[in-house]
Protein backbone atom coordinates (compact mmCIF):
# COMPACT_ATOMS: atom_id res chain seq x y z
CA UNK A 1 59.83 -22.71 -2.52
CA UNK A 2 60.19 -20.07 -4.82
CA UNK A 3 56.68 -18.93 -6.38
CA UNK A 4 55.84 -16.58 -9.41
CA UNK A 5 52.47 -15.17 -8.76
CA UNK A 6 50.61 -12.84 -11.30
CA UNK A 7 47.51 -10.50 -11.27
CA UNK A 8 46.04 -9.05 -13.96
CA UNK A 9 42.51 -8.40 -13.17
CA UNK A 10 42.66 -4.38 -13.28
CA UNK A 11 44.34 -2.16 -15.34
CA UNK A 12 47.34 -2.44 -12.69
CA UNK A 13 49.21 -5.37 -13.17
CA UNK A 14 51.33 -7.18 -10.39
CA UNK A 15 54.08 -9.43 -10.34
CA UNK A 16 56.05 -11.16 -7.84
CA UNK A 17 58.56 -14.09 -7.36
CA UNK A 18 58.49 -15.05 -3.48
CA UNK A 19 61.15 -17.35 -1.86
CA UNK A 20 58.55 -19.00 0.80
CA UNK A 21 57.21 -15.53 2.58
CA UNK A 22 60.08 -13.66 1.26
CA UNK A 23 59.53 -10.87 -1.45
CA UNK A 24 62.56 -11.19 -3.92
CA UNK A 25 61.41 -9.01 -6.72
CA UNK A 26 57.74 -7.32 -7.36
CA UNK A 27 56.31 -5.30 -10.95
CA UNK A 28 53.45 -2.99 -10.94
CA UNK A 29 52.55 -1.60 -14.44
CA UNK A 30 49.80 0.14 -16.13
CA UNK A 31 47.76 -1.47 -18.93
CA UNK A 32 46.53 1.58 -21.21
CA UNK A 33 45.58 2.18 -24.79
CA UNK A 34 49.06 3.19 -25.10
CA UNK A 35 50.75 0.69 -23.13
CA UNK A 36 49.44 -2.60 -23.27
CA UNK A 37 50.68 -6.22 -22.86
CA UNK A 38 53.46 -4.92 -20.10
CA UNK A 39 53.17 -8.57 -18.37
CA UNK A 40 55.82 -10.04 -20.44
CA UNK A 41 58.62 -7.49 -20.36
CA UNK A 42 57.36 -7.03 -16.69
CA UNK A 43 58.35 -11.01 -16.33
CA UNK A 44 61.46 -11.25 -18.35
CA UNK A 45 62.90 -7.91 -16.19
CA UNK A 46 62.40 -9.68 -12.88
CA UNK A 47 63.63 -12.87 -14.41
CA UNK A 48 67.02 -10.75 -15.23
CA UNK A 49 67.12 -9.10 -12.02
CA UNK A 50 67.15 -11.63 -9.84
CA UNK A 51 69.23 -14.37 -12.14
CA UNK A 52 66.56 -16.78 -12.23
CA UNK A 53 65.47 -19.17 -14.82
CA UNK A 54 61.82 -20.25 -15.58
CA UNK A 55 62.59 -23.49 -15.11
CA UNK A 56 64.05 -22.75 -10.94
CA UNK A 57 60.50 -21.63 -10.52
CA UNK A 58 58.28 -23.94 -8.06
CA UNK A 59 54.94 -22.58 -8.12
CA UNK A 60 53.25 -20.56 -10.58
CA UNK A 61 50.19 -18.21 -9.01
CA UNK A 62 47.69 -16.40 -11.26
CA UNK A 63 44.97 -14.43 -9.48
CA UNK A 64 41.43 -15.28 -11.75
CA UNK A 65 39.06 -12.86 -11.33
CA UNK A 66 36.53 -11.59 -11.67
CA UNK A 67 37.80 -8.57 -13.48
CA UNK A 68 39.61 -8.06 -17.30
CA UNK A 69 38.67 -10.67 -18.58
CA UNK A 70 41.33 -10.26 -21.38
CA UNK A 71 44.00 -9.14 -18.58
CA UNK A 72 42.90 -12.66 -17.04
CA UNK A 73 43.24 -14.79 -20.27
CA UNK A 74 46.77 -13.27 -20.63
CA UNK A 75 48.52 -13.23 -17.53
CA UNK A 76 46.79 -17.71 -17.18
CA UNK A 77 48.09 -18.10 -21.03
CA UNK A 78 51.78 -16.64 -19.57
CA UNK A 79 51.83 -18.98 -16.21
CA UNK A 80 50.65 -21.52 -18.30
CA UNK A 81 53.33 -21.54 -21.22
CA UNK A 82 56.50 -20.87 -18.43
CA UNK A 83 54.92 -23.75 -16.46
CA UNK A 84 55.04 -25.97 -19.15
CA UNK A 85 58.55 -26.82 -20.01
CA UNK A 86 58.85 -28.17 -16.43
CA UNK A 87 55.31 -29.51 -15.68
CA UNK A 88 55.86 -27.17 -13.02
CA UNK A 89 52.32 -26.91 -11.07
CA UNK A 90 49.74 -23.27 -11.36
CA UNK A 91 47.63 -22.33 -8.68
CA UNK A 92 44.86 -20.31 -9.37
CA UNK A 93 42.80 -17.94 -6.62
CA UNK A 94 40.22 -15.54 -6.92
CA UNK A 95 41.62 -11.97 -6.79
CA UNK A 96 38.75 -10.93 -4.63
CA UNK A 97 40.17 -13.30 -2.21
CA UNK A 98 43.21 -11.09 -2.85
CA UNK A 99 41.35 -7.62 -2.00
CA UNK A 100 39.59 -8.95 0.94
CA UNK A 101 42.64 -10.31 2.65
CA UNK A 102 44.35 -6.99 1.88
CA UNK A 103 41.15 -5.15 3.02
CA UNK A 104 41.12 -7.27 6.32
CA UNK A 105 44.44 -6.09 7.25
CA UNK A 106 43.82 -2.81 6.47
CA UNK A 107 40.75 -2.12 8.46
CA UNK A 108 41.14 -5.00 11.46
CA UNK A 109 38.54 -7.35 10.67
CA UNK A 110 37.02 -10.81 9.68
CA UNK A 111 34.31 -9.97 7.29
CA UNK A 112 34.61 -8.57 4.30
CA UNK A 113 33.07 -7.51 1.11
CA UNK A 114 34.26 -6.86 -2.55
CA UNK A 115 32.43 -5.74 -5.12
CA UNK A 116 33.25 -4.82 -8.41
CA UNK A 117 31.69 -3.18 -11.53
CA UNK A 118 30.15 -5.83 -13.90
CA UNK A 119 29.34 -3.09 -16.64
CA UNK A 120 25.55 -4.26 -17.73
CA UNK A 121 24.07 -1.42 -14.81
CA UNK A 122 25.25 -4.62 -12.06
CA UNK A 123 27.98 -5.42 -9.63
CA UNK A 124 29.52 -8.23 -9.18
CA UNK A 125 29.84 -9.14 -5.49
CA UNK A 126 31.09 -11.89 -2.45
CA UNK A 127 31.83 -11.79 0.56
CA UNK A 128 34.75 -13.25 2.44
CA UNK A 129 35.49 -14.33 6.46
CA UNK A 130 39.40 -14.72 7.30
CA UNK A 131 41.07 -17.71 8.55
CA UNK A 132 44.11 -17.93 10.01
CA UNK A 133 45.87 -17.39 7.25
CA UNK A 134 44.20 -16.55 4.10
CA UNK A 135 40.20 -15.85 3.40
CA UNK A 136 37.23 -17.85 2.96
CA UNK A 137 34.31 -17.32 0.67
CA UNK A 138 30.64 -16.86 2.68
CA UNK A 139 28.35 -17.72 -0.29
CA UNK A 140 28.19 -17.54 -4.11
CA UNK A 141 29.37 -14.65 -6.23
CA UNK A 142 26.37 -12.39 -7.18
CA UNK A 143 25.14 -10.00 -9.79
CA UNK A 144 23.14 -7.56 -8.48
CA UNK A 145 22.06 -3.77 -9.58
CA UNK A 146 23.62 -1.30 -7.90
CA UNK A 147 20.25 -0.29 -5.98
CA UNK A 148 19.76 -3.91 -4.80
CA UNK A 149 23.63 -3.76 -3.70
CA UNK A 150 23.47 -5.33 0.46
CA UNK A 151 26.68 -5.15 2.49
CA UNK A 152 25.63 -7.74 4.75
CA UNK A 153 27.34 -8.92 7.45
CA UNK A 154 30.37 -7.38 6.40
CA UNK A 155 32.10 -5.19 8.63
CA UNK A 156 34.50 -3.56 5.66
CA UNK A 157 34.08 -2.93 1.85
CA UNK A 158 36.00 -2.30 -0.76
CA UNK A 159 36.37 -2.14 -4.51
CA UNK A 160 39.16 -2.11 -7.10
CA UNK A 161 36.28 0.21 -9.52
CA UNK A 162 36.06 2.99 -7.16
CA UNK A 163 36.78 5.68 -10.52
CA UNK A 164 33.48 4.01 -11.65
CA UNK A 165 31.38 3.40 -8.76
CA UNK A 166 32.59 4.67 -5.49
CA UNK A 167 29.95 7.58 -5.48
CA UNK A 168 26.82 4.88 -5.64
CA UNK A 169 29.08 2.72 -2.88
CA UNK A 170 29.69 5.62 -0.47
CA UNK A 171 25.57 5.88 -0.69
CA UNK A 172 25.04 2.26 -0.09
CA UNK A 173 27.49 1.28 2.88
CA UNK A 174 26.22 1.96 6.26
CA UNK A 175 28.21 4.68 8.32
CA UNK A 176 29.22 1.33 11.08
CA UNK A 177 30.86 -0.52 8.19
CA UNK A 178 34.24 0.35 7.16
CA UNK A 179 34.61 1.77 3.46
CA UNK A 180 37.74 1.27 1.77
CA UNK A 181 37.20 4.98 -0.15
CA UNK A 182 40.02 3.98 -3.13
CA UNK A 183 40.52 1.03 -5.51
CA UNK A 184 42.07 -0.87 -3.83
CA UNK A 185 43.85 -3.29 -5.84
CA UNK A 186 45.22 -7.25 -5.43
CA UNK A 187 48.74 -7.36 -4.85
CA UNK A 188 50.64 -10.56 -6.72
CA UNK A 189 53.13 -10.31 -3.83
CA UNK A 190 49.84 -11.26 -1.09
CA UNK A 191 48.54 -13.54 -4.12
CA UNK A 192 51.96 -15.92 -3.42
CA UNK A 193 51.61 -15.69 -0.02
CA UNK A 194 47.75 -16.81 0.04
CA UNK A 195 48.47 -19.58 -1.83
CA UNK A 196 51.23 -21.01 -0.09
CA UNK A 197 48.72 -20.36 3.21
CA UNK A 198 45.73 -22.42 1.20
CA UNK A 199 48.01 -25.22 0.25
CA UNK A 200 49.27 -25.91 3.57
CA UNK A 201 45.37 -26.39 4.91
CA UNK A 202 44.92 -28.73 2.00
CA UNK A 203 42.39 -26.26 -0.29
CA UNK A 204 42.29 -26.47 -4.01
CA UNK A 205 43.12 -24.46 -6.73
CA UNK A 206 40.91 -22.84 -8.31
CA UNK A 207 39.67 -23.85 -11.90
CA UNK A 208 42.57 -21.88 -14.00
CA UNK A 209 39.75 -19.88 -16.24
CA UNK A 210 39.07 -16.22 -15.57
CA UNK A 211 35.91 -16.04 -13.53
CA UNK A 212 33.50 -14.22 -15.98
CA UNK A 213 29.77 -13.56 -13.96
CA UNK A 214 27.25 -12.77 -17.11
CA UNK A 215 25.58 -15.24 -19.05
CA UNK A 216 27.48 -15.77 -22.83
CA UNK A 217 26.05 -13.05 -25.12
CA UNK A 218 24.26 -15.15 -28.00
CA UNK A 219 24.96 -13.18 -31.27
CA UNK A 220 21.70 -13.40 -33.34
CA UNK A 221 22.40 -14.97 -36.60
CA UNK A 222 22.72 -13.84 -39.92
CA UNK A 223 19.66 -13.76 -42.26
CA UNK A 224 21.78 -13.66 -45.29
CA UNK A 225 24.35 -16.47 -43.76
CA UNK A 226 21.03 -18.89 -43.52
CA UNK A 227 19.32 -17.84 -47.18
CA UNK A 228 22.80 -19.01 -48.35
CA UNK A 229 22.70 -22.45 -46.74
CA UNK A 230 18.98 -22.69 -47.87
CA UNK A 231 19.59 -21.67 -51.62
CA UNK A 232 23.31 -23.52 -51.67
């Protein structure tokens, strides 16, 4: 099956079209004030590369958050609008899901945490137990405030914020747990792969909307709006 999986939760983006478990082309680019929207070119290039055609994709994968929320809405919009021609089917998973089965190789073990600025003085949080062949979630996502932050009963943690918040989370995790002391950052090539390894034991998708943890911001309205609809 040949897959097209995209992340675009950080200000790395990550590209990658798998055949099955095999790695046939990959993108990594930086989304700054300078350069921005790289996902496109990023696509077309390894479209070019390796001869293929939207349509001779099987699979579309988009990694949903949390994290940019614009990144998010972009990189779903792209899968989205290739899919489309073809009805071809997207698969969405959490890119925590992402980090924790990257941070489960990388440290050896089952339990894991991610955790992730939320801006607002909170984190957003979840923790995650490995299967076989992809991760589980243990619980609900959380908001919490950085001196409320719990690791749990995970035996590793890691964060793709560390510029922002590693110096709070090297204070918070226990010396026994494992501490991930980099971003660390979800890999679209490991995106592909997890999904192929959820679809296989029958798990869903998940909703195709980026994962956004606060509470819609209600903008206070107008006083001169409303004395115009009262006077005409």
């Amino acid at each position: 099956m040949l897959i097209l999986s995209i992340d675009q939760s950080t200000e790395t983006g990550s590209a990658a079209i798998l055949d099955d478990q095999r790695l046939v082309a990959a993108r990594h680019w930086a989304e700054t004030h300078v350069l921005r929207q790289q996902l496109l070119p990023s696509l077309k290039a390894m479209l070019m590369e390796t001869g293929l055609e939207p349509g001779a994709i099987q699979l579309y994968v988009v990694g949903v958050g949390p994290g940019s929320y614009s990144g998010l809405r972009v990189a779903l919009t792209a899968a989205r609008a290739m899919a489309l021609p073809g009805k071809t089917p997207v698969y969405g998973i959490t890119s925590a899901e992402v980090l924790a089965w990257q941070t489960a190789e990388a440290a050896h073990v089952a339990r894991v945490r991610i955790v992730g600025d939320a801006r607002r003085d909170q984190w957003w949080t979840r923790c995650f137990r490995r299967r076989d062949a992809y991760m589980s979630s243990v619980g609900d996502w959380a908001l919490v405030h950085p001196r409320a932050f719990q690791v749990g009963e995970a035996e590793a943690v890691a964060t793709p914020d560390w510029a922002r918040i590693g110096a709070l989370l090297q204070a918070a995790v226990p010396p026994v747990v494992t501490l991930i002391a980099r971003a660390f950052l979800p890999d679209a090539a490991t995106l592909g792969r997890l999904a192929m390894a959820r679809m296989a034991q029958g798990v869903a998708s998940e909703p195709l909307m980026p994962i956004y943890l606060h509470p819609a911001v209600q903008a206070k309205p107008d006083p001169r709006v409303s004395a115009q609809i009262v006077n005409g």
